[in-house]
Protein backbone atom coordinates (compact mmCIF):
# COMPACT_ATOMS: atom_id res chain seq x y z
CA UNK A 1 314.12 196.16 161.19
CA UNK A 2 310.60 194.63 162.24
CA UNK A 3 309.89 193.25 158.94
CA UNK A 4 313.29 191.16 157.76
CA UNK A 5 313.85 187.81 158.68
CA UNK A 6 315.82 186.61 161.11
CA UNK A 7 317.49 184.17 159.25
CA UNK A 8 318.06 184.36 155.32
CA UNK A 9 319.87 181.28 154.96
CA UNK A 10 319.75 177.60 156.07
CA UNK A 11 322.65 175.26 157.02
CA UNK A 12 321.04 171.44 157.29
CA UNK A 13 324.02 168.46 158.23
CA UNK A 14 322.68 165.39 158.13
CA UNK A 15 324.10 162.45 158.95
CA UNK A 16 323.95 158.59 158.20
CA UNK A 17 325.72 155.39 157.69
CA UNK A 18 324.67 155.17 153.81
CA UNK A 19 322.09 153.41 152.55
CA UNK A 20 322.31 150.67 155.18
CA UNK A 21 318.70 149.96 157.18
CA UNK A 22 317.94 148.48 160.31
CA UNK A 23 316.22 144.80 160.36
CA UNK A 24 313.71 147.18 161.82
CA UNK A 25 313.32 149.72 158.88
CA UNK A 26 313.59 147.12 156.62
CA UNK A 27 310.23 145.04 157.75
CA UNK A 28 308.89 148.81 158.33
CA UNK A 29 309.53 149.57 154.47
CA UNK A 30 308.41 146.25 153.57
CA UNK A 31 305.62 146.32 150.71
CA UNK A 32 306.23 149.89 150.63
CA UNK A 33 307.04 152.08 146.96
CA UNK A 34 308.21 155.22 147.20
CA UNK A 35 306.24 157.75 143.99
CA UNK A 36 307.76 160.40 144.66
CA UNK A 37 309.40 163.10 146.99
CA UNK A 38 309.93 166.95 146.99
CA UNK A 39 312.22 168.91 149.46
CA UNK A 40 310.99 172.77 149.51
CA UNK A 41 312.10 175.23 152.24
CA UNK A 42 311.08 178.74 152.45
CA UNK A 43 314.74 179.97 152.65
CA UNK A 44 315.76 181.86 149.86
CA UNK A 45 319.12 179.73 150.14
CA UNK A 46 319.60 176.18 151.65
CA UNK A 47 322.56 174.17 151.97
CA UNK A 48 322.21 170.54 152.73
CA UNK A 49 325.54 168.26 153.46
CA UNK A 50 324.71 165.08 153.66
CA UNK A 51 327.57 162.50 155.54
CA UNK A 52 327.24 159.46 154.20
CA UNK A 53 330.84 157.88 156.13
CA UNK A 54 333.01 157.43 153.03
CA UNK A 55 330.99 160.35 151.01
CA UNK A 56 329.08 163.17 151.10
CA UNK A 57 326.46 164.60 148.76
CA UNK A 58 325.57 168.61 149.04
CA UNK A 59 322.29 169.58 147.62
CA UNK A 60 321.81 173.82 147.05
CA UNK A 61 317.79 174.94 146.69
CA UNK A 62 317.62 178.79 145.73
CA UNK A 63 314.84 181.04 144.65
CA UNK A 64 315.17 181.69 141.19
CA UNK A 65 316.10 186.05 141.02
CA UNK A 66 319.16 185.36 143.60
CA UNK A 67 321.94 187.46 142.68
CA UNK A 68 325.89 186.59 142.65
């Protein structure tokens, strides 16, 4: 039907070598504070799996009335 989504859930992989910056980055960042930061997505379900090499972290967002 016209008026469902197309997709009602989100699969993100992401990944990275840690917390390890380039020389690069580093001068990029330099000076620089982070205040704060806010991931939203308009999915009522998203999966994140972060590789970090050795580890992984997996961060879940869902809308509040999802059901079991």
């Amino acid at each position: 039907p016209g008026d469902l989504p197309l997709f009602n859930s989100l699969l993100n992989y992401r990944h990275s070598d840690g917390d390890s910056l380039s020389p690069e980055a580093s001068v990029a960042w330099a000076g620089i504070q982070l205040l704060s930061a806010e991931e939203r997505t308009n999915y009522p379900l998203a999966l994140s799996v972060d590789d970090l090499g050795e580890d992984f972290v997996l961060n879940a967002q869902t809308v509040v009335d999802i059901g079991a």
